[in-house]
PDB file of N, CA and C in Angstrom:
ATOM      1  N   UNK A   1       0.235 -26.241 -25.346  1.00  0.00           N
ATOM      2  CA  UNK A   1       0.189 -26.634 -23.948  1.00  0.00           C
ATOM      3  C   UNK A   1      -0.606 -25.585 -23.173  1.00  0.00           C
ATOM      4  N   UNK A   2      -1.463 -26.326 -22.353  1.00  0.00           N
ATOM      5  CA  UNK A   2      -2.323 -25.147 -21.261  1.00  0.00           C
ATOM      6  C   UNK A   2      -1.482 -24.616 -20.608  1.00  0.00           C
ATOM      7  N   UNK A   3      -1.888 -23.418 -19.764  1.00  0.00           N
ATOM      8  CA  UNK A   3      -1.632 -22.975 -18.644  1.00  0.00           C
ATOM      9  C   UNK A   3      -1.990 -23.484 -17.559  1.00  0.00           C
ATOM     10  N   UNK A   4      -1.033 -23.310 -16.375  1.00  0.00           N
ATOM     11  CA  UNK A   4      -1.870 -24.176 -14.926  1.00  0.00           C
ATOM     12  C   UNK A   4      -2.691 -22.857 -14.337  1.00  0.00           C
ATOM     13  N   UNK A   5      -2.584 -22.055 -15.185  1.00  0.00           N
ATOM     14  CA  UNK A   5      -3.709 -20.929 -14.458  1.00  0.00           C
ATOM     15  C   UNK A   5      -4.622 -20.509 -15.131  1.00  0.00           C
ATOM     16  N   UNK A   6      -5.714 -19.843 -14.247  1.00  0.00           N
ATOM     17  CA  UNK A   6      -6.877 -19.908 -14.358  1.00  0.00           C
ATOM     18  C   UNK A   6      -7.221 -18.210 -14.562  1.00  0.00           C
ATOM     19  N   UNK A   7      -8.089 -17.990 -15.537  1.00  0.00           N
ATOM     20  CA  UNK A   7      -8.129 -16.017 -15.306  1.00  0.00           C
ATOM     21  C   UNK A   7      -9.346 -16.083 -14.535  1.00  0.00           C
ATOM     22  N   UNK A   8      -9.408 -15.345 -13.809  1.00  0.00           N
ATOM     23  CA  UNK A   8     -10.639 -14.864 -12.735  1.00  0.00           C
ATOM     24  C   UNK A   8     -10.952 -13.585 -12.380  1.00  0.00           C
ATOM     25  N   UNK A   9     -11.480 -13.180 -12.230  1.00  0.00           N
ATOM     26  CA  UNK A   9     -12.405 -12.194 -11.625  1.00  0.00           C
ATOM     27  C   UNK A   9     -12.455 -11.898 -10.478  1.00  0.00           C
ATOM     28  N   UNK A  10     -11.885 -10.689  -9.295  1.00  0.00           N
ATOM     29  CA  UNK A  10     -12.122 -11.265  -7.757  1.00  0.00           C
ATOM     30  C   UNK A  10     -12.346  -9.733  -7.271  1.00  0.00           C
ATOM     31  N   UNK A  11     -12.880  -9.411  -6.632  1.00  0.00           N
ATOM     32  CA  UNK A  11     -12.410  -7.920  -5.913  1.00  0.00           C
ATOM     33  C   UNK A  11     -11.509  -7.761  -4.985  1.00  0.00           C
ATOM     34  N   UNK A  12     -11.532  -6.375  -4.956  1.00  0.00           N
ATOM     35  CA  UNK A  12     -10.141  -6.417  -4.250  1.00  0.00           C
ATOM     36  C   UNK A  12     -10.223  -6.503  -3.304  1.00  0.00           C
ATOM     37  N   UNK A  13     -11.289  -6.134  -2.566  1.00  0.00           N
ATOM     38  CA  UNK A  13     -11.627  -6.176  -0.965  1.00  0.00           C
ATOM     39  C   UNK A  13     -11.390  -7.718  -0.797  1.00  0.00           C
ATOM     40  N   UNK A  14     -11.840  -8.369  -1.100  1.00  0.00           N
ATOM     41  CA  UNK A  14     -12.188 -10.456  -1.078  1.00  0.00           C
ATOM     42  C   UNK A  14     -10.173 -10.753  -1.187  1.00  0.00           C
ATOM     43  N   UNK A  15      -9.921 -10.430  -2.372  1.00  0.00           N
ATOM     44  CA  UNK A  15      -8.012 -10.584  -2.573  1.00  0.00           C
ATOM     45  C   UNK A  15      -7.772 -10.385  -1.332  1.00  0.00           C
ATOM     46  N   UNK A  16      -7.616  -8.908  -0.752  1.00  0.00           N
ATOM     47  CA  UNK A  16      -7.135  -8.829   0.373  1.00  0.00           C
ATOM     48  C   UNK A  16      -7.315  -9.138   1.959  1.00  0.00           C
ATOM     49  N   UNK A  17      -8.386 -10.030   1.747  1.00  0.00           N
ATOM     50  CA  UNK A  17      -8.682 -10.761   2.999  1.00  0.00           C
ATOM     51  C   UNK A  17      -8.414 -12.009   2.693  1.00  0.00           C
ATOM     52  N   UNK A  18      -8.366 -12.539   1.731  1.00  0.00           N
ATOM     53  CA  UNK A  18      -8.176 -13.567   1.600  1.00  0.00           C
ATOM     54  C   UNK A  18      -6.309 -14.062   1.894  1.00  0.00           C
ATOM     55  N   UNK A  19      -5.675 -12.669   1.383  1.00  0.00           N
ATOM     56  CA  UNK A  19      -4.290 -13.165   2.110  1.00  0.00           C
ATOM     57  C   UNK A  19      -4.042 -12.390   3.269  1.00  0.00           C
ATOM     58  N   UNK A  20      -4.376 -11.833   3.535  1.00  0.00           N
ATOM     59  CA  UNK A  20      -4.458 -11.602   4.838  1.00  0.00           C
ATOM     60  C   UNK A  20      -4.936 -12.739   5.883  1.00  0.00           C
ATOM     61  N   UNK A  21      -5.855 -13.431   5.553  1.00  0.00           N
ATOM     62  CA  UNK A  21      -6.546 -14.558   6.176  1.00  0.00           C
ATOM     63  C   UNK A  21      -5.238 -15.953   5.957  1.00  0.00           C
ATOM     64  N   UNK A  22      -4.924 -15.778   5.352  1.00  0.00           N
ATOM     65  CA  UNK A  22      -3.236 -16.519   4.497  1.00  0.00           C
ATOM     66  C   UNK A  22      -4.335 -17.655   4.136  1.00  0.00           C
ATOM     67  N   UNK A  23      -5.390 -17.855   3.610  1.00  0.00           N
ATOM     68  CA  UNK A  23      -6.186 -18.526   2.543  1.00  0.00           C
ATOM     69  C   UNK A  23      -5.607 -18.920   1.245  1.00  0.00           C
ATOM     70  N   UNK A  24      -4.913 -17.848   0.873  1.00  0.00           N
ATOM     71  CA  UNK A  24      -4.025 -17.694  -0.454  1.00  0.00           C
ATOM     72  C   UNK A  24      -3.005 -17.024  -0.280  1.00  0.00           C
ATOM     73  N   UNK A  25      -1.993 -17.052  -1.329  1.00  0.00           N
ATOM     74  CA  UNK A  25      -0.357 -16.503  -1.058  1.00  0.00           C
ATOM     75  C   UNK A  25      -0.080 -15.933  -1.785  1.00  0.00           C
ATOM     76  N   UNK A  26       0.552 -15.150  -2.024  1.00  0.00           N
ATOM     77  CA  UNK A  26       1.264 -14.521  -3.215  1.00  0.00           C
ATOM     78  C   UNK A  26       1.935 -15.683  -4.426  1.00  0.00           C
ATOM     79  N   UNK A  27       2.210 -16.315  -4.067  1.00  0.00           N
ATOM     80  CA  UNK A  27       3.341 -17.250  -4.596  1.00  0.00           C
ATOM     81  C   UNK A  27       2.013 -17.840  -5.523  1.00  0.00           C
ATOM     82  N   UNK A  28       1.020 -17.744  -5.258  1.00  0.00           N
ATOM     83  CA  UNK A  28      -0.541 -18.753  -5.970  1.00  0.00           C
ATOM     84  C   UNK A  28      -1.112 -17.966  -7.539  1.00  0.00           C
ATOM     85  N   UNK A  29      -0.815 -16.048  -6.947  1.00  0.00           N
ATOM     86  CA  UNK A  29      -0.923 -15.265  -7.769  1.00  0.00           C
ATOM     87  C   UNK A  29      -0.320 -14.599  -9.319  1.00  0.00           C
ATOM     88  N   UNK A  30      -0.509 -14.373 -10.193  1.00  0.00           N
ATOM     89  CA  UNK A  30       0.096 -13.822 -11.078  1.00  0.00           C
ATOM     90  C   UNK A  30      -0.847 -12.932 -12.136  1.00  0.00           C
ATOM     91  N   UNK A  31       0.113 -11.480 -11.964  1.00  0.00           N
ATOM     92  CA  UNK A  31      -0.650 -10.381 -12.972  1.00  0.00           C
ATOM     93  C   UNK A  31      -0.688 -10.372 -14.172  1.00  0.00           C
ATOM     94  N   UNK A  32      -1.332 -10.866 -14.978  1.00  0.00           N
ATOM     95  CA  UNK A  32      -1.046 -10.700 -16.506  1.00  0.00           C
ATOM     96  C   UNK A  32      -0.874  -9.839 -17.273  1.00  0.00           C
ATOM     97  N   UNK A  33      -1.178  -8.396 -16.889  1.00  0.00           N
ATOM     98  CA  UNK A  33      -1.064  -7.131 -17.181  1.00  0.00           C
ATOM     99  C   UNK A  33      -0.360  -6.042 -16.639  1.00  0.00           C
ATOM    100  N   UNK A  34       0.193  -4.965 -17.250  1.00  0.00           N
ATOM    101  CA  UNK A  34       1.188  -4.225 -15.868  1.00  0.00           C
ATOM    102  C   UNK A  34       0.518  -3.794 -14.385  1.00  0.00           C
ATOM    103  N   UNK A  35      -1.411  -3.375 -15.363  1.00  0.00           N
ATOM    104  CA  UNK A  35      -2.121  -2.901 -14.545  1.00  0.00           C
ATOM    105  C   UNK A  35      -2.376  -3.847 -13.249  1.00  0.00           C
ATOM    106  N   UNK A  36      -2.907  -5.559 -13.428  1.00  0.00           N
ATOM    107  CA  UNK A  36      -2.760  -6.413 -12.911  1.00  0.00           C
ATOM    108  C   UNK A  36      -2.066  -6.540 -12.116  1.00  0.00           C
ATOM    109  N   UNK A  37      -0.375  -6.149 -12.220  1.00  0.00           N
ATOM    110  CA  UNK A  37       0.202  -6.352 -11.281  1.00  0.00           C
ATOM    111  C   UNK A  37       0.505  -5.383 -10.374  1.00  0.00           C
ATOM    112  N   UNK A  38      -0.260  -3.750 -11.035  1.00  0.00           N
ATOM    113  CA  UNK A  38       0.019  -3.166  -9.819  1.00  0.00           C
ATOM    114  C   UNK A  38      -1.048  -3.180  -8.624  1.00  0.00           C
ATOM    115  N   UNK A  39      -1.914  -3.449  -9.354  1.00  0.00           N
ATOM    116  CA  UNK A  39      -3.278  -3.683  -8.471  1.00  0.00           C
ATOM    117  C   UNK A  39      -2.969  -5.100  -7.360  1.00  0.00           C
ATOM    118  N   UNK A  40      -2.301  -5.816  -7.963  1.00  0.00           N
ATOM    119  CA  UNK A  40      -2.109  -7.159  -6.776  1.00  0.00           C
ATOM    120  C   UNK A  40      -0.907  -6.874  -5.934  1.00  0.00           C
ATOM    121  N   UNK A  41      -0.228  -6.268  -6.349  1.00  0.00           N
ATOM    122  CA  UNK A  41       0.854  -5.565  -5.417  1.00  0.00           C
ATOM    123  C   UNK A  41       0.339  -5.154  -4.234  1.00  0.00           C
ATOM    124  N   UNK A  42      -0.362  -3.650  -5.030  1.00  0.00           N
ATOM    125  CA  UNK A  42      -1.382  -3.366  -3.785  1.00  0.00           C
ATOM    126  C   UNK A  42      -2.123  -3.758  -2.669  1.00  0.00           C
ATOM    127  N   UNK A  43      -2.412  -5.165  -3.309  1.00  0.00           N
ATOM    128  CA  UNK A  43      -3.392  -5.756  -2.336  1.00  0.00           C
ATOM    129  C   UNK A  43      -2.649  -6.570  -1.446  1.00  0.00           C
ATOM    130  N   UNK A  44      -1.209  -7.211  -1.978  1.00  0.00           N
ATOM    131  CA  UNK A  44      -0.785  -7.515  -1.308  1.00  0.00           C
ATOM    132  C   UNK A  44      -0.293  -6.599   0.161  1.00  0.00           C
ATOM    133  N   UNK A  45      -0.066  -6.059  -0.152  1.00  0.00           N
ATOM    134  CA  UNK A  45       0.677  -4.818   0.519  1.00  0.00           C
ATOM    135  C   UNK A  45      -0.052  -4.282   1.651  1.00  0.00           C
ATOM    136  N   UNK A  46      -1.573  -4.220   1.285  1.00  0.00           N
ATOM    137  CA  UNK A  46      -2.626  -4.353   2.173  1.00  0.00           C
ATOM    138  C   UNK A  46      -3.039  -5.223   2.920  1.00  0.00           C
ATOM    139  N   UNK A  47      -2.923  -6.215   2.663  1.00  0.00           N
ATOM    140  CA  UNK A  47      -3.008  -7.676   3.792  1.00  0.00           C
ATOM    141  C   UNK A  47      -1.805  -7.861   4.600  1.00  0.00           C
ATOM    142  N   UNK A  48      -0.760  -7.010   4.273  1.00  0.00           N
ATOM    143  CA  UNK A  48       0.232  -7.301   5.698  1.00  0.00           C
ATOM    144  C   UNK A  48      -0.325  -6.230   6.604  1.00  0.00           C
ATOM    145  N   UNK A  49      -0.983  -4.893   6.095  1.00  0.00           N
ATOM    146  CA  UNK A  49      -1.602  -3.589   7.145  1.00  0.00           C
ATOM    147  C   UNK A  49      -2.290  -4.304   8.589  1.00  0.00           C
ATOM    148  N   UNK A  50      -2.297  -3.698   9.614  1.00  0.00           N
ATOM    149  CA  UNK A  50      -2.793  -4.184  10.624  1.00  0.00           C
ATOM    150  C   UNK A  50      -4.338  -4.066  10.776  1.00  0.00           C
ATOM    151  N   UNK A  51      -5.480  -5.104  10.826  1.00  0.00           N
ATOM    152  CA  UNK A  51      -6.701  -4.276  10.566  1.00  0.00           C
ATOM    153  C   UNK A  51      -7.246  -4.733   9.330  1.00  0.00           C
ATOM    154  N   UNK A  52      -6.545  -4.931   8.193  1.00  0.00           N
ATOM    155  CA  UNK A  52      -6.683  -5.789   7.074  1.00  0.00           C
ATOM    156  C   UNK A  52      -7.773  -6.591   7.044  1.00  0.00           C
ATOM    157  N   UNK A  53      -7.785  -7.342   7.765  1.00  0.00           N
ATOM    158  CA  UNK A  53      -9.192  -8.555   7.481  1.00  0.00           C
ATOM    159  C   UNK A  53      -8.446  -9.840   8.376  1.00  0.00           C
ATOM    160  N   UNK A  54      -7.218 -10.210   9.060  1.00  0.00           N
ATOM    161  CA  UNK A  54      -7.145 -11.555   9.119  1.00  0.00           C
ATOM    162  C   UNK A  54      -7.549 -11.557  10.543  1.00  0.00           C
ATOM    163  N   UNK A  55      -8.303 -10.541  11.488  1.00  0.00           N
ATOM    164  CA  UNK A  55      -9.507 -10.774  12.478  1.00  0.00           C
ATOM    165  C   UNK A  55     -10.894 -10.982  11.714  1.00  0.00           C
ATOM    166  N   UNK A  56     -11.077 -10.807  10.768  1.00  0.00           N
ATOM    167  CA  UNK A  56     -12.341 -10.816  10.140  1.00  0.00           C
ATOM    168  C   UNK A  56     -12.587 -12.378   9.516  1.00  0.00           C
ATOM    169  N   UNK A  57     -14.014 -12.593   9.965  1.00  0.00           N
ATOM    170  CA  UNK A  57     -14.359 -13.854   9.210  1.00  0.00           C
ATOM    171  C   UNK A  57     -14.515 -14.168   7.977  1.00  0.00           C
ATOM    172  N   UNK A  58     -14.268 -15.452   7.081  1.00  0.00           N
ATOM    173  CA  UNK A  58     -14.835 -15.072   5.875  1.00  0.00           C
ATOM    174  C   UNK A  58     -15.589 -16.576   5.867  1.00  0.00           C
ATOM    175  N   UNK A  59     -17.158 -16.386   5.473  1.00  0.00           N
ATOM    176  CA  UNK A  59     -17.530 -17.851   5.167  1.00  0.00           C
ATOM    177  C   UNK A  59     -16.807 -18.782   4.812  1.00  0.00           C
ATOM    178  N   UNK A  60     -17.037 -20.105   4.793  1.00  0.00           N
ATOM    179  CA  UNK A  60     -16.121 -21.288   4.459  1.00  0.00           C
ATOM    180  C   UNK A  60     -16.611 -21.280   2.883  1.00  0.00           C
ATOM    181  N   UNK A  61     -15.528 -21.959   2.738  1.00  0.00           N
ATOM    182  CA  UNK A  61     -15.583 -21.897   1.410  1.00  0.00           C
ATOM    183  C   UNK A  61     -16.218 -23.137   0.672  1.00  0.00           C
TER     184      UNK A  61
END
């Protein structure tokens, strides 16, 4: 049986505007690695910071 997920590639700057922008959620995410998840932690963690990106534009998608 597949997975409903997809492995990707993203930076972290883009991750964290993107939930910051609430584009995407945590709940959408998952780390496959310990490293993975500390790095998305992070980013999460960074998109609640004030300043973050969710004044910032991001092209449409």
């Amino acid at each position: 049986m597949s997975s409903p997920y997809l492995e990707i590639s993203i930076r972290e700057e883009t991750l964290v505007l993107l939930l910051a922008q609430r584009r995407l959620t945590a709940q959408d995410l998952r780390g496959l690695t310990p490293r993975a998840r500390r790095k998305l932690r992070r980013a999460l963690l960074q998109s609640l910071l004030p300043g973050s990106g969710a004044d910032r534009s991001l092209a449409p998608l």
